[in-house]
Structure formats: C-alpha cells, structure tokens
C-alpha atoms as a PDB file:
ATOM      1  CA  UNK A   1     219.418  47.732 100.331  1.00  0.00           C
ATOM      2  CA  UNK A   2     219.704  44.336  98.884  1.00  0.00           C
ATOM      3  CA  UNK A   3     216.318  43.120  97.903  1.00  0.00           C
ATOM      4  CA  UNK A   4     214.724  39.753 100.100  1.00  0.00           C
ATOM      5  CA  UNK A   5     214.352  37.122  97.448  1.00  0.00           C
ATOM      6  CA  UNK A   6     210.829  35.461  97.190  1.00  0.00           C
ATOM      7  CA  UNK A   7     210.150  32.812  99.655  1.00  0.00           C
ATOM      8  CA  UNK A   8     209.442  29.498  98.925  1.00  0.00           C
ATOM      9  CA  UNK A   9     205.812  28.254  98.724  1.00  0.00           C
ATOM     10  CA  UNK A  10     204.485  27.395 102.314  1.00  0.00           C
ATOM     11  CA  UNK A  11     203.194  23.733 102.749  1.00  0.00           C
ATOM     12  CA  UNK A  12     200.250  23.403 105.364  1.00  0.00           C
ATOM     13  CA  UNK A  13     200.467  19.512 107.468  1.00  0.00           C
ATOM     14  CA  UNK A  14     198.796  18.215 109.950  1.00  0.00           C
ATOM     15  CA  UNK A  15     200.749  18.337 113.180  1.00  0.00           C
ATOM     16  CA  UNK A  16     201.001  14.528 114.523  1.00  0.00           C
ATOM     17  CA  UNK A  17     203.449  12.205 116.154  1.00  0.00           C
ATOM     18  CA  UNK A  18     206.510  12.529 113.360  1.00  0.00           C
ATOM     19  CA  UNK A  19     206.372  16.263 113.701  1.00  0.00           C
ATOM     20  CA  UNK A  20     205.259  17.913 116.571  1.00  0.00           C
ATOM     21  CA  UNK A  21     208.434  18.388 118.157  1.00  0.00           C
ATOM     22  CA  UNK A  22     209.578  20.720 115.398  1.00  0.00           C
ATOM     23  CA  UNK A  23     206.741  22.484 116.403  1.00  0.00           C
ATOM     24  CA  UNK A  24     207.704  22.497 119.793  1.00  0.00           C
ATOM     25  CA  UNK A  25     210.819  23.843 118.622  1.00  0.00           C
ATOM     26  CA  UNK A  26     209.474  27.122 117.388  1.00  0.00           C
ATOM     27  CA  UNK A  27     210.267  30.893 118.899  1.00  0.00           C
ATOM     28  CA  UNK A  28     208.695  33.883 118.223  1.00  0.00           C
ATOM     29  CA  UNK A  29     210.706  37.067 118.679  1.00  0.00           C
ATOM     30  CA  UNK A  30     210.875  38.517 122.526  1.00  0.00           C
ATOM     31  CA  UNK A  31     208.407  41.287 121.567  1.00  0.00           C
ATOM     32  CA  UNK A  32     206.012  39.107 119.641  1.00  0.00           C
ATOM     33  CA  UNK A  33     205.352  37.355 123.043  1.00  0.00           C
ATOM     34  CA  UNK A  34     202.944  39.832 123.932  1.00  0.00           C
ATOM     35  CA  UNK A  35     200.939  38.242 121.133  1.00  0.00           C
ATOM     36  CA  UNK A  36     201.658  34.964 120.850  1.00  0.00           C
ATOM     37  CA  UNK A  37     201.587  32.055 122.816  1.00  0.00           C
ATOM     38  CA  UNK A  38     203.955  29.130 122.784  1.00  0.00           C
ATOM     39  CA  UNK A  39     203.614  26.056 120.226  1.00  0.00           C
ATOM     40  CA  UNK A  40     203.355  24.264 123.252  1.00  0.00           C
ATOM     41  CA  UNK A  41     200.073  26.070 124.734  1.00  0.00           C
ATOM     42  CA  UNK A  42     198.763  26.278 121.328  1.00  0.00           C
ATOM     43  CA  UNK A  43     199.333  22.274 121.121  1.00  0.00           C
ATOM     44  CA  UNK A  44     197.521  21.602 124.364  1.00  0.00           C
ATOM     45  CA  UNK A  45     194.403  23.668 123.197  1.00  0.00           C
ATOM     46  CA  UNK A  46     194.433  21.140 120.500  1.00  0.00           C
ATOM     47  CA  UNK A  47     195.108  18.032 121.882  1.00  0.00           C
ATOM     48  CA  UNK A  48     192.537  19.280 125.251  1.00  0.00           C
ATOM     49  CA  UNK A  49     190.225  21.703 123.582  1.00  0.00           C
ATOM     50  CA  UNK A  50     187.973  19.736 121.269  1.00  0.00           C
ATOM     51  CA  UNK A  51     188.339  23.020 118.849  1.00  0.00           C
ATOM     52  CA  UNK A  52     191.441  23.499 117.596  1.00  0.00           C
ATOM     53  CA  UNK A  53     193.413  21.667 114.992  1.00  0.00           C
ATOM     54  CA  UNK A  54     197.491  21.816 114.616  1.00  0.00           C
ATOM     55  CA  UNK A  55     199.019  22.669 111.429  1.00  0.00           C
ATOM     56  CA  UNK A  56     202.751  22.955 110.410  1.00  0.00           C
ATOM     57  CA  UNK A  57     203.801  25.300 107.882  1.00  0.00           C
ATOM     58  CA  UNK A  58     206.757  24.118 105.663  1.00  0.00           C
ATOM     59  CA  UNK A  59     209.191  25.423 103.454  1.00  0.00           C
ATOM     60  CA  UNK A  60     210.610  22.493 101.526  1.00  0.00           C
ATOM     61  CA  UNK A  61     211.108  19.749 104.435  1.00  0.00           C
ATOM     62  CA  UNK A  62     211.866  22.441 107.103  1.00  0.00           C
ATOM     63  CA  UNK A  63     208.745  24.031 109.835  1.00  0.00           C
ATOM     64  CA  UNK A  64     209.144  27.397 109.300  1.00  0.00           C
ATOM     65  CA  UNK A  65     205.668  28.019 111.209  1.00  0.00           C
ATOM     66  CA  UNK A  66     202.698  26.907 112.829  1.00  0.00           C
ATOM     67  CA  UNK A  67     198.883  27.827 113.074  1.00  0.00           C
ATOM     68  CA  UNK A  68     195.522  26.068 114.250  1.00  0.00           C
ATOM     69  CA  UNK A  69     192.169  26.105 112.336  1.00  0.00           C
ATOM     70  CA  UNK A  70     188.585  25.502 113.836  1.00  0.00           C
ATOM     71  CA  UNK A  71     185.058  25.155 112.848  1.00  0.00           C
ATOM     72  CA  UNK A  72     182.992  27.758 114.387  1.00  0.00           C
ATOM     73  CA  UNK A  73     179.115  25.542 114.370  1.00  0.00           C
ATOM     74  CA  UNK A  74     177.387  28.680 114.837  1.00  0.00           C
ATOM     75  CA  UNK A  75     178.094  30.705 111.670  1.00  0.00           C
ATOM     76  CA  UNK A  76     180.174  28.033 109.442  1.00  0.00           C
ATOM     77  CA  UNK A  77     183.146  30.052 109.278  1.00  0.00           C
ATOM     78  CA  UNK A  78     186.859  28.941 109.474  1.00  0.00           C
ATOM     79  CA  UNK A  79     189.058  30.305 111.943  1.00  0.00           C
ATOM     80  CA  UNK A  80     192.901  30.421 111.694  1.00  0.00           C
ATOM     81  CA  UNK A  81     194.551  30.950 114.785  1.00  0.00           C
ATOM     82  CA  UNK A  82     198.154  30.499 116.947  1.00  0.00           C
ATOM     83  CA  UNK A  83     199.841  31.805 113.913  1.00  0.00           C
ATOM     84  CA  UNK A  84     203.335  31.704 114.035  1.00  0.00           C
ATOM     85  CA  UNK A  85     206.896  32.302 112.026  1.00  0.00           C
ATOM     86  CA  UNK A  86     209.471  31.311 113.806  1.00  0.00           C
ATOM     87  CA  UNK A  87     212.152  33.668 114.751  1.00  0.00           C
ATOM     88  CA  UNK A  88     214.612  32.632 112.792  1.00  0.00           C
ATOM     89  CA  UNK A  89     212.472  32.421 109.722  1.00  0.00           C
ATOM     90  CA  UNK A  90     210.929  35.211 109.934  1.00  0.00           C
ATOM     91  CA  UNK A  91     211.524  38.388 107.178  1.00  0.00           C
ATOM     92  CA  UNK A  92     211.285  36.341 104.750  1.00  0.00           C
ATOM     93  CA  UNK A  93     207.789  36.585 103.513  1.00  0.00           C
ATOM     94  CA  UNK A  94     206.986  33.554 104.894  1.00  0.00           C
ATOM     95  CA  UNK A  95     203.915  35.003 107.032  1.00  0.00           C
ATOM     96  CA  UNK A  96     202.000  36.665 104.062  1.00  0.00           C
ATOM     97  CA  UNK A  97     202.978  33.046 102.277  1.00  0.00           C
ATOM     98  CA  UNK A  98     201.712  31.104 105.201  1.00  0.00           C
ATOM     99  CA  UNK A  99     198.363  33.057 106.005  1.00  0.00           C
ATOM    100  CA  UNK A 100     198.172  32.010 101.693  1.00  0.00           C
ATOM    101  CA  UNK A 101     198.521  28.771 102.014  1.00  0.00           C
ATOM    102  CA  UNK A 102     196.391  28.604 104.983  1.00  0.00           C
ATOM    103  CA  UNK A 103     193.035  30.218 103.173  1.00  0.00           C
ATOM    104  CA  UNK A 104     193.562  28.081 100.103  1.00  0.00           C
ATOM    105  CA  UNK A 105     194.287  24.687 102.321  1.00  0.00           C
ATOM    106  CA  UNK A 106     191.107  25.752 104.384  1.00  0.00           C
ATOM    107  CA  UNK A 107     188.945  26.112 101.109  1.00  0.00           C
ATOM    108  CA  UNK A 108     190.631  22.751  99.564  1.00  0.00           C
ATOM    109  CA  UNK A 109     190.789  20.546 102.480  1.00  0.00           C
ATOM    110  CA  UNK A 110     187.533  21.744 104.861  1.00  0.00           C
ATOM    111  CA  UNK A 111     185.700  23.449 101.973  1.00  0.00           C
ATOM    112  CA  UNK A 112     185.788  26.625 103.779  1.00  0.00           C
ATOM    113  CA  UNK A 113     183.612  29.901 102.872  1.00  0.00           C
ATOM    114  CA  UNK A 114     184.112  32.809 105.156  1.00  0.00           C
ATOM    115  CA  UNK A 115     187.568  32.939 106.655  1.00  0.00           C
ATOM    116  CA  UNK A 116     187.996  34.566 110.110  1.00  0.00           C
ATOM    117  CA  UNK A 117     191.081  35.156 112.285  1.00  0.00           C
ATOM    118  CA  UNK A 118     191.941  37.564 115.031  1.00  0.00           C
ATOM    119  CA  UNK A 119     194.873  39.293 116.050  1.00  0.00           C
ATOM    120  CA  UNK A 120     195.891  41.989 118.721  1.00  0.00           C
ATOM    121  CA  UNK A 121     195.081  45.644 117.577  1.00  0.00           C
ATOM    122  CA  UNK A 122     198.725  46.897 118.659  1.00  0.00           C
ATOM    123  CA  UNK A 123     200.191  44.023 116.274  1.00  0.00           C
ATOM    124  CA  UNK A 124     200.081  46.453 112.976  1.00  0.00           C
ATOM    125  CA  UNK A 125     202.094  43.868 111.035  1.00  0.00           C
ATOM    126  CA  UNK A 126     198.932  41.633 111.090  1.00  0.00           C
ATOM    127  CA  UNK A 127     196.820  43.970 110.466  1.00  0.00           C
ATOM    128  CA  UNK A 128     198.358  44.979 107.523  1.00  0.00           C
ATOM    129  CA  UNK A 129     199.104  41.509 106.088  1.00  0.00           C
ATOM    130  CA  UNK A 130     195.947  40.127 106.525  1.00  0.00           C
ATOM    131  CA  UNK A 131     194.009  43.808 105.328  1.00  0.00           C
ATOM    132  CA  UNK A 132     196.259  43.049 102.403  1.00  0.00           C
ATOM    133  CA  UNK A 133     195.199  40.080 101.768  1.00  0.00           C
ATOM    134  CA  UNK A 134     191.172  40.959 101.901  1.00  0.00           C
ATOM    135  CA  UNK A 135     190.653  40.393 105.313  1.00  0.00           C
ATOM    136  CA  UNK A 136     188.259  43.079 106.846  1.00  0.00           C
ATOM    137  CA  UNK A 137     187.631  44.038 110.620  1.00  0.00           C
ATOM    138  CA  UNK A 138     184.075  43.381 111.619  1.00  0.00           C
ATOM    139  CA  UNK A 139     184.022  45.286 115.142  1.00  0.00           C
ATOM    140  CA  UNK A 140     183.771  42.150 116.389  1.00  0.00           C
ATOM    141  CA  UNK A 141     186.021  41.259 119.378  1.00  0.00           C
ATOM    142  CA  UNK A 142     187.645  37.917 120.577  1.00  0.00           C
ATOM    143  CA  UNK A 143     188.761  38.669 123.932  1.00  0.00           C
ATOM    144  CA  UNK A 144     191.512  41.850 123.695  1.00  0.00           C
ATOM    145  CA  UNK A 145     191.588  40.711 120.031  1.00  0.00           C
ATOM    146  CA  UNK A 146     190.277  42.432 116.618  1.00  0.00           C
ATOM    147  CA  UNK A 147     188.562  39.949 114.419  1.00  0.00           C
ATOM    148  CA  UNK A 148     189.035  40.253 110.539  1.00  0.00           C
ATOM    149  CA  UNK A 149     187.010  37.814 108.724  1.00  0.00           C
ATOM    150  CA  UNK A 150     187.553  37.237 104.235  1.00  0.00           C
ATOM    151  CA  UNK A 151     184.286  36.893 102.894  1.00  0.00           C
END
C-alpha cells in the first residue's frame, strides 16, 4: 500500500459573499448523510440562527471543507459544529488537519478556552479523531449527539 502523502495545512475563512457558493458546492459521502447535514442547512442556521458562524476550510485556494463555530453565553465555551470534508477531498487527512486548524483559529481569533463539539456516537471516525486530538466525552448529550469538549 502506497503511503497518503501529508496534506496541506488547512486555512479557516469566514464564509461571505465571494465564497459561499463553494460551500454550497460541498458533498459528503452517501453514508455520511446520516450525520451530516447539507452546507446549505448549515448556512441557513447561520445566516437565520443568531448562533452559528460559517467557516471555509482551505487547502491552498481550493474549499476542501466547511464547519460553524458558536459562543455558548452560559459556560464560555466554543463550539465547532457542521463539520465537513467534502467527498472528493476526503482521505486525505484533511479532517484531523481541519478540526487543527479550527481549535487553534478558535483560540487566535475568539480567544477561546474550552473547546466543545459533538458528533453522532455511531460515527467512530469522529470519535477517534477528535479523542486523538484531546477531546474527551463528558456524558453530556446534544440531541442524539455525544459531546466531547478539550479542556
């Protein structure tokens, strides 16, 4: 087996006008559907939700990926949600790159402590990148969803 080369560094933007149709643009895999929405449902919570807040994940010039962060007022911690490869970017290493570039963005940009995100318990490829990356379950539960939070 040929070995996957490293992937480029992920770039987090702010989804606005000049890009959000490259957003719009991005699939997940059939079977990831069961996880995660569309860009364009994930755009909508954004633009409607008075929460959310769209990011673009870039590998040179191209979106290989999107995600949305919040604020949650009641405990100070930063949430990262919607997170998405797109299919044809994806095995790559781009998602442990992205959810990378996401916690040091958050910590640069919004000054971020505690980290939390949330994924589907069936989805054992986020649970194993983000448990590699620090993130710890709490027993806390978002809907169907696990939440992991890095302290």
């Amino acid at each position: 087996m040929t070995p996957r080369p490293a992937p480029q560094a992920i770039e987090v933007r702010p989804i606005d006008g000049s890009n959000f149709r490259a957003a719009l643009d991005l699939e997940v895999t059939h079977e990831q559907t069961a996880w995660v929405a569309t860009t364009a449902r994930y755009l909508a919570l954004c633009g409607y939700g008075g929460l959310w807040h769209a990011l673009g994940l870039y590998a040179g010039e191209e979106m290989v990926g999107f995600a949305m962060w919040a604020l949650d007022d009641t405990d100070g911690s930063h949430w990262i949600g919607g997170l998405l490869i797109d299919r044809r970017q994806q095995r790559r290493g781009y998602g442990r790159a992205a959810v990378e570039a996401l916690i040091a963005w958050l910590r640069r940009e919004r000054d971020a402590g505690e980290i939390a995100l949330s994924y589907h318990p069936a989805n054992e490829v986020a649970r194993h990148v983000y448990a590699s990356l620090g993130f710890t379950e709490t027993g806390e539960r978002e809907g169907d969803e696990v939440v992991a939070r890095l302290r």
